[in-house]
Protein backbone atom coordinates (compact mmCIF):
# COMPACT_ATOMS: atom_id res chain seq x y z
CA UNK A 1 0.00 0.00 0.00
CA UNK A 2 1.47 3.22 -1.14
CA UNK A 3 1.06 6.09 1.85
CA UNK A 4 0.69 10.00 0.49
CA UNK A 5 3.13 12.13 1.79
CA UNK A 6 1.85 16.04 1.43
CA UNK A 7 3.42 19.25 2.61
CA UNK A 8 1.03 22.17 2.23
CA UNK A 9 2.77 25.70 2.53
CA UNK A 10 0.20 28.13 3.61
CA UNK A 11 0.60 32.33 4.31
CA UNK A 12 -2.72 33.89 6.26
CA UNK A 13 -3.02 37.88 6.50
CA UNK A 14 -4.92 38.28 9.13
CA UNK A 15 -5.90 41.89 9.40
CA UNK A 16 -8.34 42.43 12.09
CA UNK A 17 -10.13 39.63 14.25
CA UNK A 18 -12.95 39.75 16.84
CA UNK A 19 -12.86 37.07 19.39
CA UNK A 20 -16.29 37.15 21.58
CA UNK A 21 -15.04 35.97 24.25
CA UNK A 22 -12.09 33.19 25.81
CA UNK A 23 -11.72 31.14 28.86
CA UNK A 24 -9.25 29.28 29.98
CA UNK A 25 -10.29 25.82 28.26
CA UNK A 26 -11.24 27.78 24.26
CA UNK A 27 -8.74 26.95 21.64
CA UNK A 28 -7.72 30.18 18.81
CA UNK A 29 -6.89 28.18 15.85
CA UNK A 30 -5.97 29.98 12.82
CA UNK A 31 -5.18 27.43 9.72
CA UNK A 32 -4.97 23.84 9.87
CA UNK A 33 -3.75 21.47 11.83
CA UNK A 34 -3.30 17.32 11.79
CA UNK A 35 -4.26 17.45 15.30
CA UNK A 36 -4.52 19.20 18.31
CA UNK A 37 -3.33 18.03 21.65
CA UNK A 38 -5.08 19.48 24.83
CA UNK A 39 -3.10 20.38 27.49
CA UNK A 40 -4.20 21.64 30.92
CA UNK A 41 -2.42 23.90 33.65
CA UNK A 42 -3.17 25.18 37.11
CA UNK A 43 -1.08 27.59 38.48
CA UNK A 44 -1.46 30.15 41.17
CA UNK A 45 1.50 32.03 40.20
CA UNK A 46 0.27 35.36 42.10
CA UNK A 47 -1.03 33.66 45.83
CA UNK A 48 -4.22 34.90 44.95
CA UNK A 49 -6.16 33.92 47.74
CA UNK A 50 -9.49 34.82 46.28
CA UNK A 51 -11.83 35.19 43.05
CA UNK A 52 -10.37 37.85 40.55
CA UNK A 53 -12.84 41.25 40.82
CA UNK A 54 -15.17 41.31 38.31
CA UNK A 55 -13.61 43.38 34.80
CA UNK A 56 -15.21 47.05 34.59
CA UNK A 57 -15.10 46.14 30.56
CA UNK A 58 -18.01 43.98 31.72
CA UNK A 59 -20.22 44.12 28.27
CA UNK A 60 -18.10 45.67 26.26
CA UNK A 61 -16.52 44.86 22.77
CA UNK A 62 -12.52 45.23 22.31
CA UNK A 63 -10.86 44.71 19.42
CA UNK A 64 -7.44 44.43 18.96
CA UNK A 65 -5.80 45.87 15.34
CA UNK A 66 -3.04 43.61 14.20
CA UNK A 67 -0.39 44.62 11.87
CA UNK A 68 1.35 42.87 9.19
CA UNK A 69 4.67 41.94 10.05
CA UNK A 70 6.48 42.32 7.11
């Protein structure tokens, strides 16, 4: 049995995006991928000894420009 070998070359310009929201378990893919492998982390790097305060942002859209970096 002969097995296909490809290797796709791929360039994405990506010039503004809007991302509703994100938690700690979303995934921001851009492209493809053969597979993605989850991986999970919990780290309390600050002693936080409490809930974070809720955002004043609460609502709110931001959008972040990006620029192309060539």
């Amino acid at each position: 049995m002969t097995q296909l070998h490809w290797t796709i070359h791929q360039q994405i310009t990506i010039n503004m995006i809007k991302i509703g929201s994100m938690s700690n378990s979303s995934i921001l893919q851009i492209g493809t991928a053969g597979t993605i492998q989850s991986r999970a982390e919990l780290a309390n790097s600050g002693k936080f000894t409490g809930p974070a305060p809720v955002p004043i942002t609460q609502g709110k859209t931001t959008t972040v420009p990006l620029v192309n970096p060539r």
